[in-house]
Protein backbone atom coordinates (compact mmCIF):
# COMPACT_ATOMS: atom_id res chain seq x y z
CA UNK A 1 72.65 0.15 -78.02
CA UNK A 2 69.07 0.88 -78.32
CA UNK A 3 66.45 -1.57 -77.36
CA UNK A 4 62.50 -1.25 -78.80
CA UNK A 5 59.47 -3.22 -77.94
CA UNK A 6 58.24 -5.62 -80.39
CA UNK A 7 54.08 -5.97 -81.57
CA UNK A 8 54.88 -9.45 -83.20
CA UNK A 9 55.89 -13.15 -81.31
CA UNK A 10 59.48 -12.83 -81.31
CA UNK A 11 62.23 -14.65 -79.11
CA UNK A 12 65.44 -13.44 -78.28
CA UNK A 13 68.33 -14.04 -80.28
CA UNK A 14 70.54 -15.07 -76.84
CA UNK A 15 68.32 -16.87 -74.55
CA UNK A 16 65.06 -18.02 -74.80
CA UNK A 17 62.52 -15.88 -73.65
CA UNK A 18 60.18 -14.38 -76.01
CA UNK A 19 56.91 -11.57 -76.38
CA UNK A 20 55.12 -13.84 -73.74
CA UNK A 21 56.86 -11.24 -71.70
CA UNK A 22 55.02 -8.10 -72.22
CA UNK A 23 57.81 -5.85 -71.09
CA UNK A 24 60.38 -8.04 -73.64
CA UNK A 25 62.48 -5.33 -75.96
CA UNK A 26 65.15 -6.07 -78.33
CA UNK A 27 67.80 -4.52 -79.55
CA UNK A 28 69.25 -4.14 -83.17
CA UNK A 29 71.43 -7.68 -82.74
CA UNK A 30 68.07 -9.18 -81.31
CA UNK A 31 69.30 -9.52 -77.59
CA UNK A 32 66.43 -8.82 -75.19
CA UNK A 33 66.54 -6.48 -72.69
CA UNK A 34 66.33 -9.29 -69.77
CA UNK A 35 70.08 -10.78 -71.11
CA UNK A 36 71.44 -7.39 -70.64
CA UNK A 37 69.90 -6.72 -67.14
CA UNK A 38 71.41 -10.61 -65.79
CA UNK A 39 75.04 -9.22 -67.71
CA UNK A 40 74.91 -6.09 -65.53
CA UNK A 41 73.31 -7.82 -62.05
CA UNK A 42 76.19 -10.45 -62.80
CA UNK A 43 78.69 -7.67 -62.82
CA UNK A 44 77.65 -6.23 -59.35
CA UNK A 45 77.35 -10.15 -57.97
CA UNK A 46 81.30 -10.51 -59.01
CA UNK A 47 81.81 -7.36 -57.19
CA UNK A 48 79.97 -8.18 -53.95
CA UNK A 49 82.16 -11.20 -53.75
CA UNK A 50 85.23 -8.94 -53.30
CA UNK A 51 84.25 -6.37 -51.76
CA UNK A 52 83.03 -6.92 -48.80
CA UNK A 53 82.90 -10.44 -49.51
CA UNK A 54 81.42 -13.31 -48.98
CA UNK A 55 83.86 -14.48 -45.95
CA UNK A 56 82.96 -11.11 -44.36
CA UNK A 57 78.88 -12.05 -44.68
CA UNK A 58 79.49 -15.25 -42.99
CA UNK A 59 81.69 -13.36 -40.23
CA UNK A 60 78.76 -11.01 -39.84
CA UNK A 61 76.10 -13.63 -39.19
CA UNK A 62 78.46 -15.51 -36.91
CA UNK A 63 79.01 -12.29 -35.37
CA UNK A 64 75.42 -11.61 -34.81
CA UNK A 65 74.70 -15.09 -33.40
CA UNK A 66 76.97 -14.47 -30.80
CA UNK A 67 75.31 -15.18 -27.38
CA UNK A 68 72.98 -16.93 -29.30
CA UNK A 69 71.13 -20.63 -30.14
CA UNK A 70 71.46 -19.77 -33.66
CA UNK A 71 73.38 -17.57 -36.67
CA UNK A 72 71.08 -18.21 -39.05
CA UNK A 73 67.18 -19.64 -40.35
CA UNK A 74 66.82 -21.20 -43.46
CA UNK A 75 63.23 -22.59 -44.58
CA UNK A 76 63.61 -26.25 -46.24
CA UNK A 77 61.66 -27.21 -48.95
CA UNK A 78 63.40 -30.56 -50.25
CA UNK A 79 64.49 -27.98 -53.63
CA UNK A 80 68.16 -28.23 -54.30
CA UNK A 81 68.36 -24.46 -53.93
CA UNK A 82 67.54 -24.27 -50.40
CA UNK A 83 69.06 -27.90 -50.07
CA UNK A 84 72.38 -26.36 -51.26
CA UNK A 85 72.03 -23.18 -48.77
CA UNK A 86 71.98 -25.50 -46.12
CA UNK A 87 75.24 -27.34 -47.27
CA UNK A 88 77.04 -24.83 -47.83
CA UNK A 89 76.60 -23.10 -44.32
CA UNK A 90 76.58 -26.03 -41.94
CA UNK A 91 78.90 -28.29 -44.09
CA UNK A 92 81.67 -25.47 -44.98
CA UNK A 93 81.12 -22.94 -42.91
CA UNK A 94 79.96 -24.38 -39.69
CA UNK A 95 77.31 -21.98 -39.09
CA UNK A 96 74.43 -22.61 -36.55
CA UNK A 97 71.01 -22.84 -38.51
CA UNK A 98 67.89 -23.31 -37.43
CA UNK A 99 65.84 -25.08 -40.28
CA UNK A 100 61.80 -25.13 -41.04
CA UNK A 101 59.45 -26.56 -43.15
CA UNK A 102 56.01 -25.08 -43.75
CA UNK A 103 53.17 -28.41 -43.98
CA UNK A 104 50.83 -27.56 -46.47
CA UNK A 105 50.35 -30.33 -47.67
CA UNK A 106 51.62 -30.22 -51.47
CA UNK A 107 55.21 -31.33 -50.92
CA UNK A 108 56.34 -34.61 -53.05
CA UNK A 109 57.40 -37.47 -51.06
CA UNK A 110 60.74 -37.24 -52.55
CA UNK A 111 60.84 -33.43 -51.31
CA UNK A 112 60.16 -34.54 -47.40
CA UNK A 113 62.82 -37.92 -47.93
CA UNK A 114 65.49 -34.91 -49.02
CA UNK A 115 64.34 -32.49 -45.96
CA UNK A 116 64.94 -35.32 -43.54
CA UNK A 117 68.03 -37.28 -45.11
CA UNK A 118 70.02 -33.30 -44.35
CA UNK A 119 68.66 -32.71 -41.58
CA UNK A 120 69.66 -36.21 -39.91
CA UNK A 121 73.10 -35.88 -41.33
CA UNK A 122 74.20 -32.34 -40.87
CA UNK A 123 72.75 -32.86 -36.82
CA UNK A 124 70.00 -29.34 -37.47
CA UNK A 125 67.47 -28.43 -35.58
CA UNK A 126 64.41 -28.91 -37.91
CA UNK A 127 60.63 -27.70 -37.17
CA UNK A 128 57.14 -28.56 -39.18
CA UNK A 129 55.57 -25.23 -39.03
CA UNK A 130 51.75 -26.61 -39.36
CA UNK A 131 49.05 -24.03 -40.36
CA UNK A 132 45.59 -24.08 -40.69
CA UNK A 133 45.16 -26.34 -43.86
CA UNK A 134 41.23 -25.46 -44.22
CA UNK A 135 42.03 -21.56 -44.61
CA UNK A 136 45.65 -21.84 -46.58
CA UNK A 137 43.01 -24.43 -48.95
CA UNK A 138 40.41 -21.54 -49.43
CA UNK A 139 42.93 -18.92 -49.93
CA UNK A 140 44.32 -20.93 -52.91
CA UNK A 141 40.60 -21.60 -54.26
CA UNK A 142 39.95 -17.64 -54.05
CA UNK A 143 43.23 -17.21 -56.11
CA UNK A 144 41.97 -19.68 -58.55
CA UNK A 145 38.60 -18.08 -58.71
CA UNK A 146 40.14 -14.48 -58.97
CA UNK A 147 41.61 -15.52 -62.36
CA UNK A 148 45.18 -13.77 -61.66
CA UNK A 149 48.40 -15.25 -62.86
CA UNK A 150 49.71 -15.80 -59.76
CA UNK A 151 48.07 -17.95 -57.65
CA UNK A 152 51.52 -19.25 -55.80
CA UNK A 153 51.12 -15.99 -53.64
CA UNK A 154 49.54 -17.84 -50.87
CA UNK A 155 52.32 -20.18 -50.32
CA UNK A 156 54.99 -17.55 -50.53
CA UNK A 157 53.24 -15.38 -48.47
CA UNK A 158 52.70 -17.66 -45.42
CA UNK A 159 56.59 -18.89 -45.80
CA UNK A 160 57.73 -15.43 -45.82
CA UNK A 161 55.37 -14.61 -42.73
CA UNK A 162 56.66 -18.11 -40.86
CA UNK A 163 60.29 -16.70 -41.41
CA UNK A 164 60.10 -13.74 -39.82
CA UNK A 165 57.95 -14.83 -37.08
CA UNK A 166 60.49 -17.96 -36.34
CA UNK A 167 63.19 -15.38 -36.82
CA UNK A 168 61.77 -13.17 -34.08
CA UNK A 169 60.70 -15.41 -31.62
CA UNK A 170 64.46 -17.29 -31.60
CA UNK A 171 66.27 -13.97 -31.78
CA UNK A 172 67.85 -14.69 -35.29
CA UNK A 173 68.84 -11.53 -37.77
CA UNK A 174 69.38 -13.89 -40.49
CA UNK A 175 67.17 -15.04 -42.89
CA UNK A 176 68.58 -17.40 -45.52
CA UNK A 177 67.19 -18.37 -48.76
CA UNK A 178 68.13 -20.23 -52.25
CA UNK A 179 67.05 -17.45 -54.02
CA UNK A 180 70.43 -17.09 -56.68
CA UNK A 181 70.95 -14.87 -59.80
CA UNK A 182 72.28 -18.19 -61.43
CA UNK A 183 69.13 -19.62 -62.11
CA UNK A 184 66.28 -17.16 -61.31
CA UNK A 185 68.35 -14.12 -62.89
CA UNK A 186 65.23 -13.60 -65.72
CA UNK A 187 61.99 -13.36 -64.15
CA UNK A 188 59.85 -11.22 -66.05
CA UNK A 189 57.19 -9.08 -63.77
CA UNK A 190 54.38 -9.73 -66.42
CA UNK A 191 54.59 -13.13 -65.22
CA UNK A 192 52.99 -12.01 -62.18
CA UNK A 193 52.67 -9.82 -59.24
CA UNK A 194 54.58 -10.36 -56.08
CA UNK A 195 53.56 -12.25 -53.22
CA UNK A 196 54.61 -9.43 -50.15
CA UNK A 197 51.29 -7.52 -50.28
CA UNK A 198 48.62 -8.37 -47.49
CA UNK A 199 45.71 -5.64 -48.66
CA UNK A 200 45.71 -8.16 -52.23
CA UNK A 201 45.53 -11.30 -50.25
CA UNK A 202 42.83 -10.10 -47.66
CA UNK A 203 40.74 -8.43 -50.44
CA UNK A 204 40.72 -11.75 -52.69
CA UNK A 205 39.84 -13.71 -49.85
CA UNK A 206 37.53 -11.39 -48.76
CA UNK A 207 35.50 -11.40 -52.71
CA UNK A 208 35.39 -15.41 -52.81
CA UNK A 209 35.29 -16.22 -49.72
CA UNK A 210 33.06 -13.92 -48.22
CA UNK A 211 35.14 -13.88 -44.41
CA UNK A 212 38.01 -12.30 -43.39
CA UNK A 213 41.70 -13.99 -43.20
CA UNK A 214 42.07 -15.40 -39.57
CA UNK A 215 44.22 -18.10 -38.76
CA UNK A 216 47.41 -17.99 -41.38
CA UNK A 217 50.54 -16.52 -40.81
CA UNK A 218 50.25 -13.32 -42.45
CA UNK A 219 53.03 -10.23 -42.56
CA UNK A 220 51.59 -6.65 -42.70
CA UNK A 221 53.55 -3.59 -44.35
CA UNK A 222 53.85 -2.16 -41.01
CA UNK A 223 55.17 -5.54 -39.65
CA UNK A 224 57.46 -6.14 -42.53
CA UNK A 225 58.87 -2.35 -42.43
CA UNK A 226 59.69 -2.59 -38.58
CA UNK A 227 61.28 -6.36 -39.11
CA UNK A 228 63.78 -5.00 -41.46
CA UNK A 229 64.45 -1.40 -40.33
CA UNK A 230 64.02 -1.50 -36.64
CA UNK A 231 64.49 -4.97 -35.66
CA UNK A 232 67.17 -5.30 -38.29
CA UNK A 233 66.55 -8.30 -39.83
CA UNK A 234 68.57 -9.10 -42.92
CA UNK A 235 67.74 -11.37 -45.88
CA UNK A 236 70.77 -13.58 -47.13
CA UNK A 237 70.95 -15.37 -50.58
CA UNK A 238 74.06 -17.27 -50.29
CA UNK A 239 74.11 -19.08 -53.41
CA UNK A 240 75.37 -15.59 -54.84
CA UNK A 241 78.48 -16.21 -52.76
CA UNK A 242 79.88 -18.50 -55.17
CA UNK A 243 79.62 -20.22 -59.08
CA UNK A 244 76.57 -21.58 -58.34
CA UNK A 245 75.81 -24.66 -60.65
CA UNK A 246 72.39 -26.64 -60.53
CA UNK A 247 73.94 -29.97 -61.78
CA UNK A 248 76.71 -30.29 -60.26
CA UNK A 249 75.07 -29.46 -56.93
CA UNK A 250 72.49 -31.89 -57.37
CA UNK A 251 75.72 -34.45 -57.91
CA UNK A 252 76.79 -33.44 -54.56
CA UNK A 253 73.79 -33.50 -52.56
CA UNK A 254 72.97 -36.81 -54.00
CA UNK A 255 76.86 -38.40 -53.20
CA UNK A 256 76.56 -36.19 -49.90
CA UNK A 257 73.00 -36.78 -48.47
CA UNK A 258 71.55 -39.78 -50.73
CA UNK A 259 69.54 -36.54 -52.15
CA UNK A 260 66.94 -37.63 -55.21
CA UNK A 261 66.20 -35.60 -58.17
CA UNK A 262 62.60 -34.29 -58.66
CA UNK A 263 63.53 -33.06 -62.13
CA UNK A 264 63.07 -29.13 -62.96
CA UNK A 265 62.83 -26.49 -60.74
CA UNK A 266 60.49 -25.48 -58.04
CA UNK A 267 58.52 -28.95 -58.72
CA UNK A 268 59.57 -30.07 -54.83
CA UNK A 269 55.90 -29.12 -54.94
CA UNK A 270 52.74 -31.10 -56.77
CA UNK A 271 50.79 -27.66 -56.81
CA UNK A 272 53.65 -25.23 -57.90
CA UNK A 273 54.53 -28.41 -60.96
CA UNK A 274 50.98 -27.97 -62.01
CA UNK A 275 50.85 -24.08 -61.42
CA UNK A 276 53.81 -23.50 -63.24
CA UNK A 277 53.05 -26.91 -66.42
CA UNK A 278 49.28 -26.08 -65.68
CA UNK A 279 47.51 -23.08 -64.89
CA UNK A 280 50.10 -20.64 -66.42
CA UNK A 281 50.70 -22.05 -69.63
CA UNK A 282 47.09 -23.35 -70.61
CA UNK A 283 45.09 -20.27 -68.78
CA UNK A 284 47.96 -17.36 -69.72
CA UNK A 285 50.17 -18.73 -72.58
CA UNK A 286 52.92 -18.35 -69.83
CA UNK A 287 55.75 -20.93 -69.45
CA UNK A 288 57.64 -20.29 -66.67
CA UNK A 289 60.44 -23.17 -68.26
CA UNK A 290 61.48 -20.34 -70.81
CA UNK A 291 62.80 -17.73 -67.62
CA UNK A 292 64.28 -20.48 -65.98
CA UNK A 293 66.22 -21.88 -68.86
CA UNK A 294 67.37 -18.31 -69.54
CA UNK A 295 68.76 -17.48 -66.59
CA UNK A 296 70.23 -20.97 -66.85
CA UNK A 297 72.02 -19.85 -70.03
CA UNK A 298 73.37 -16.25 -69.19
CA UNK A 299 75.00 -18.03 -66.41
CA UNK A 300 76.37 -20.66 -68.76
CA UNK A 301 74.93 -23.56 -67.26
CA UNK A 302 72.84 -24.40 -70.63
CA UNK A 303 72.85 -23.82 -74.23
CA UNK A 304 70.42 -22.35 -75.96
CA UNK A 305 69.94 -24.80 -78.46
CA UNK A 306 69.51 -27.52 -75.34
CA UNK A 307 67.13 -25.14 -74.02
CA UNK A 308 64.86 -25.14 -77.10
CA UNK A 309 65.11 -29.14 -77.32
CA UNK A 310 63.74 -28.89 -73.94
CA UNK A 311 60.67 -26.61 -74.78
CA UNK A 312 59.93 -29.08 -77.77
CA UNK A 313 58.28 -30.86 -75.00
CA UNK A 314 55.10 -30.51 -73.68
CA UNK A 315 55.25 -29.56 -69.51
CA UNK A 316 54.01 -32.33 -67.60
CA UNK A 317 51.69 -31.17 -64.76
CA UNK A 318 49.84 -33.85 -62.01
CA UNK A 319 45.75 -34.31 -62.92
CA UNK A 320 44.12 -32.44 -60.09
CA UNK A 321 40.63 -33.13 -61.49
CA UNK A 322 39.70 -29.60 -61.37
CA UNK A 323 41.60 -28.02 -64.76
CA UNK A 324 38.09 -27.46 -66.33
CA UNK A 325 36.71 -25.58 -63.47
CA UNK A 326 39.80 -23.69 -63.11
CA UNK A 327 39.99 -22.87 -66.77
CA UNK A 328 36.33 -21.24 -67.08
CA UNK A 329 36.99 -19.02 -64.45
CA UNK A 330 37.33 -15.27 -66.03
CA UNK A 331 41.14 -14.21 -66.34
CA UNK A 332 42.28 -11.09 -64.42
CA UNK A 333 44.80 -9.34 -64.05
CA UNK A 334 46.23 -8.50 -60.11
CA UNK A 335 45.22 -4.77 -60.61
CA UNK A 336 41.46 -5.64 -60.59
CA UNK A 337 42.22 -6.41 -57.03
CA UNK A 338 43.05 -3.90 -54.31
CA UNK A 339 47.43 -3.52 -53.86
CA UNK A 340 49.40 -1.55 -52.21
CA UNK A 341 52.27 -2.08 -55.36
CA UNK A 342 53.13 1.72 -55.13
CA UNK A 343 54.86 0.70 -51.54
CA UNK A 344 56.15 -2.22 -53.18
CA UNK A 345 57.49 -0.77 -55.79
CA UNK A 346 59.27 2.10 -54.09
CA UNK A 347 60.78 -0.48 -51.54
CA UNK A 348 62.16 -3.00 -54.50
CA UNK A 349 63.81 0.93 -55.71
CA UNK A 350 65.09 1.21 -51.89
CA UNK A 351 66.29 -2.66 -52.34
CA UNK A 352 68.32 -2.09 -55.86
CA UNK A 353 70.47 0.31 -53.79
CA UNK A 354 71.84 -1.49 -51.84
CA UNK A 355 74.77 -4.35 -51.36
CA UNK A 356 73.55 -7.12 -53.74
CA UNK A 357 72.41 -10.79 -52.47
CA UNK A 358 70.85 -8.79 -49.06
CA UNK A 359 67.69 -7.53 -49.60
C-alpha cells in the first residue's frame, strides 16, 4: 500500500473526509490515510481491553482512591460523552467521582438540565467552577482577532487547568474524560493547533489585549510536566473500555436520567455550535461535521452514504451579531504566534508509546 498527497479537492473513497485536510493522502483504492490510522488505533484499543484490561483500570483507580473522598474527577459538560463517562463509572462500576462544571457562560439550557438531572440521580458530588468571565470573554475576542482556526483553545485550556487543579487540591490521580476513538478517531491536525500551550495563549492575549493573563486558570509546561510525572496524575478515557455507541447511549441516558438530545456533537455549547457551523466553515472552508462523521463510520456507527445526506445540509450556527466583524479580521495561521509545539510535539511522541486510552 502506498499512499500520495493529492493537489486537487478529492474525498476519500471510505469515509468522508476530503483535501480540506491538508495532510489528507490516498492510496491507489482511494482510502485516505486517516481510515487506515483509526483501523490500526482500533487494533491497539481491542488489545488494551485484554490486556491489562479494562476491569484492571477500574481496580487501579479504586485502588488509588483508597483512603480517599474520591477515585476519580470527571468534568461535566451536559455532552453525552462525558454524560456516558459518568454512567458508566458510578452506575456499573460504583466508583467514587467527584464531578465539575466550568461556568462560562455558553452552555445550552438543555446542557445544565442534563448536568443536574445525573448528578441528582446518581447522588455525586457536583461543583460550578466560576472564573473570571470578563478575562475568559477577552481571551476569546483576542482569538477571534488573531484570525487562527482555533479559537476553542480558551475553553479547553481553562477546563484542562480546572482539572488538574481540582485533582490536586482533593488528592485524586484520576482524571476522566469522554474523549473515545469511536467518535473522535479522525481529527485532522490542520484543523487546528492544540489547546495545552500557555506561551500561545499569553502571547495572543498579550497582542490584542495589550495586558498580561491574570485571573484564569491557566496550566504551565512546567506545571503540566510535574502533574503527570511527579505527582502521577493519570488521564482516563473510559469510553475506550467498551463498544462505545453514540445512539444507543443517548437512548439510555434519556430512559436512565430523562437526558435531552442537543443534536450533533460538542453543540452542549452555543459558542463551540457556532465555532464549529460558524467561524470554521465560513472563515476556513473547515467543517468539523466531515471528521466527526468519519470517525462515526470506521467505527460502524454510520454509513457513508448517511453521512453525505447529512453534509447536503447547511450547519446551523446561533446569530451572535458579530459574524461580519469576525469575518474581516485577517486569517492566520497558529505559527504567526509564539508556541512551544516542539515540546508538544515530542510529548504527544512520548504519549503514542504508551498503554492506549491513558495519556
Amino acid at each position: 500500500m502506498s499512499l500520495s498527497p493529492s493537489n486537487n479537492f478529492r474525498m476519500c473513497s471510505r469515509c468522508v473526509l476530503d483535501t480540506s485536510a491538508t495532510e489528507i493522502k490516498f492510496d491507489e483504492k482511494g482510502i485516505c490515510n486517516f481510515c487506515y490510522e483509526f483501523m490500526k488505533k482500533e487494533k491497539e484499543r481491542q488489545a488494551a481491553k485484554v490486556h491489562p484490561g479494562r476491569e484492571w483500570t477500574v481496580y487501579e483507580m479504586k485502588k488509588a482512591g483508597e483512603g480517599r473522598k474520591y477515585d476519580a474527577i470527571i468534568g461535566l459538560s451536559g455532552g453525552v460523552d462525558s454524560a456516558m463517562c459518568l454512567h458508566y463509572l458510578v452506575a456499573e462500576q460504583g466508583l467514587r467521582v467527584l464531578c465539575f462544571n466550568v461556568d462560562n457562560c455558553w452552555n445550552d439550557k438543555k446542557a445544565d438540565e442534563n448536568i443536574l438531572r445525573m448528578v441528582e440521580k446518581l447522588k455525586v458530588p457536583f461543583y460550578r467552577y466560576v472564573i473570571d468571565l470578563k478575562e475568559f470573554s477577552d481571551l476569546q475576542i483576542a482569538f477571534v482577532r488573531a484570525g487562527v482556526k482555533n479559537i476553542e483553545i480558551p475553553t479547553d485550556h481553562v477546563l484542562q487547568a480546572v482539572s488538574y487543579k481540582m485533582a490536586i487540591e482533593n488528592g485524586i490521580k484520576y482524571i476522566v474524560n469522554g474523549g473515545n476513538l469511536a467518535t473522535e478517531g479522525v481529527m485532522p491536525e490542520s484543523f487546528g493547533y492544540q489547546p495545552r500551550d500557555l506561551r500561545h495563549i499569553k502571547a495572543i492575549f498579550k497582542k490584542f489585549m495589550g495586558r498580561k493573563l491574570k485571573n484564569l486558570p491557566t496550566i504551565s509546561l512546567p506545571q503540566y510536566l510535574y502533574y503527570r510525572f511527579v505527582k502521577g496524575i493519570k488521564i482516563i478515557q473510559p469510553l475506550d473500555f467498551y463498544e462505545y455507541h453514540r445512539e444507543n447511549s443517548k437512548k439510555l441516558l434519556a430512559q436512565e436520567y430523562g437526558w435531552k438530545d442537543y443534536h450533533l456533537k460538542h453543540e452542549e455549547s452555543i459558542y463551540t455550535k457556532w465555532f464549529q457551523n460558524f467561524y470554521l466553515p465560513v472563515k476556513f472552508g473547515i467543517d468539523k461535521r466531515k471528521a466527526h462523521f468519519s470517525s462515526m463510520i470506521n467505527s460502524g456507527q454510520m454509513t457513508r452514504d448517511q453521512a453525505l445526506e447529512e453534509l447536503k445540509k447547511p450547519p446551523v450556527y446561533p446569530k451572535l451579531g458579530c459574524e461580519e466583524k469576525v469575518l474581516s479580521y485577517p486569517k492566520h495561521d497558529y505559527k504567526d504566534y509564539p508556541t512551544n509545539e516542539w515540546i508538544w510535539s515530542l510529548l504527544s511522541k512520548v504519549y503514542s508509546k504508551v498503554k492506549y486510552g491513558n495519556s
